[in-house]
Protein backbone atom coordinates (compact mmCIF):
# COMPACT_ATOMS: atom_id res chain seq x y z
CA UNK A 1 -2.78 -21.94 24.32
CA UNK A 2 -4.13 -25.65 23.31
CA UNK A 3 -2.40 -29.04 22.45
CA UNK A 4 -4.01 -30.53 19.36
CA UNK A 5 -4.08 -34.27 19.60
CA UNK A 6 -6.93 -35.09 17.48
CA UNK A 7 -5.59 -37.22 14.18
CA UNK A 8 -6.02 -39.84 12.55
CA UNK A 9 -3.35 -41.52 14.12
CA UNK A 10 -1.83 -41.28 17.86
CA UNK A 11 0.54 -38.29 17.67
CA UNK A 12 2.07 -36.02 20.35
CA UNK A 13 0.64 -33.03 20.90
CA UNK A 14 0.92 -29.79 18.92
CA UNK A 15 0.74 -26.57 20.65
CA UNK A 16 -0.42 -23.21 19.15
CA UNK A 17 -0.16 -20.07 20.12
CA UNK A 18 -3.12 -19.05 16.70
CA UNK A 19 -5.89 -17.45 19.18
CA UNK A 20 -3.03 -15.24 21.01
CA UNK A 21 -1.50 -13.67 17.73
CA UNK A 22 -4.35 -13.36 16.29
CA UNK A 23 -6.17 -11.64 18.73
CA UNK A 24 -3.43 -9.06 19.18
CA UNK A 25 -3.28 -8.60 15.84
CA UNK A 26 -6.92 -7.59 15.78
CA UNK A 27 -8.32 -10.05 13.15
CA UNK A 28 -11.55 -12.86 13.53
CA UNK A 29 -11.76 -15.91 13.07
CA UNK A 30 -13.52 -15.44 10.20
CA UNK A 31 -10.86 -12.79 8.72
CA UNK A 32 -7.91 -15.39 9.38
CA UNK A 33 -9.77 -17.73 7.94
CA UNK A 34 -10.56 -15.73 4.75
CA UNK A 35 -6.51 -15.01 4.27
CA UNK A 36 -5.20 -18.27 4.39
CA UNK A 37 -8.47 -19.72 2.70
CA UNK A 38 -10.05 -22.20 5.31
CA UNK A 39 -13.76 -22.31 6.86
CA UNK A 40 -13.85 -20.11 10.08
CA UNK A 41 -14.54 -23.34 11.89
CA UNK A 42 -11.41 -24.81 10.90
CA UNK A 43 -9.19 -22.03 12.76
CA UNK A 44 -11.92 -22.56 16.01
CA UNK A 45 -10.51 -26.34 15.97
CA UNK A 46 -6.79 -25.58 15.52
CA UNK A 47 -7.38 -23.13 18.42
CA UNK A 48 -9.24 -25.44 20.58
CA UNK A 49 -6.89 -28.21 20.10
CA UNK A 50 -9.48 -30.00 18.38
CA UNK A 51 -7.60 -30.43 15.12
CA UNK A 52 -4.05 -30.74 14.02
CA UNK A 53 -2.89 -29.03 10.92
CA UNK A 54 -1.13 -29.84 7.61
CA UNK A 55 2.13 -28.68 7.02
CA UNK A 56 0.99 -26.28 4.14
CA UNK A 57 -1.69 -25.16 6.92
CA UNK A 58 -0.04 -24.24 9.35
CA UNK A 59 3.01 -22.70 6.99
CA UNK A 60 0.23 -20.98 5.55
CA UNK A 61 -1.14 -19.81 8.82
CA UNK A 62 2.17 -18.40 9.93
CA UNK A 63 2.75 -16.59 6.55
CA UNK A 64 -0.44 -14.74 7.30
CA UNK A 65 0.12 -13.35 10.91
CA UNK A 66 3.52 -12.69 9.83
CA UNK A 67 5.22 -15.18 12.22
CA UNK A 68 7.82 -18.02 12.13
CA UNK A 69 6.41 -21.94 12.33
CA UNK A 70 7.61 -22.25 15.63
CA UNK A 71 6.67 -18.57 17.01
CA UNK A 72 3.04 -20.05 16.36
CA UNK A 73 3.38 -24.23 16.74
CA UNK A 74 5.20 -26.18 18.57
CA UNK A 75 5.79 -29.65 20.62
CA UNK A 76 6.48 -28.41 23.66
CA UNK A 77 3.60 -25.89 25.80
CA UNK A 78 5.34 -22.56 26.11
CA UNK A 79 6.69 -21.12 29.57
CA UNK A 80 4.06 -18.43 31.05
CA UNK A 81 6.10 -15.42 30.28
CA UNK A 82 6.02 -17.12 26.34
CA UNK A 83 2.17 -16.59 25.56
């Protein structure tokens, strides 16, 4: 679980919960990357917090692992027994 902060401009955080889901869904980087059409890099930074996503990113992102937005972004860090 990571906060992505890195922008152009000074935004809150974004938490994601991408690694977690898509680890137990059994997929790479590199294979989530492939579905929703990104460089396998680009789903290390969203995990690491490194980068923040477009909203047709991370819409496309959830559309891929077959969860809601906010099952897979959100402002606020989840609760332990959430991750």
């Amino acid at each position: 679980m990571y906060a992505t902060s890195m922008s152009r401009n000074s935004e809150e955080p974004v938490f994601n919960q991408i690694e977690e889901i898509r680890t137990s869904l059994g997929l790479s980087r590199q294979e989530l990357a492939d579905l929703v059409g990104v460089h396998y890099q680009t789903i290390g930074y969203l995990e690491r917090g490194e980068y923040s996503p477009s909203l047709v990113l991370a819409l496309r992102i959830a559309q891929t692992l077959n969860k809601e937005v906010s099952e897979v972004f959100s402002l606020t860090e989840p609760k332990e027994g959430e991750k």
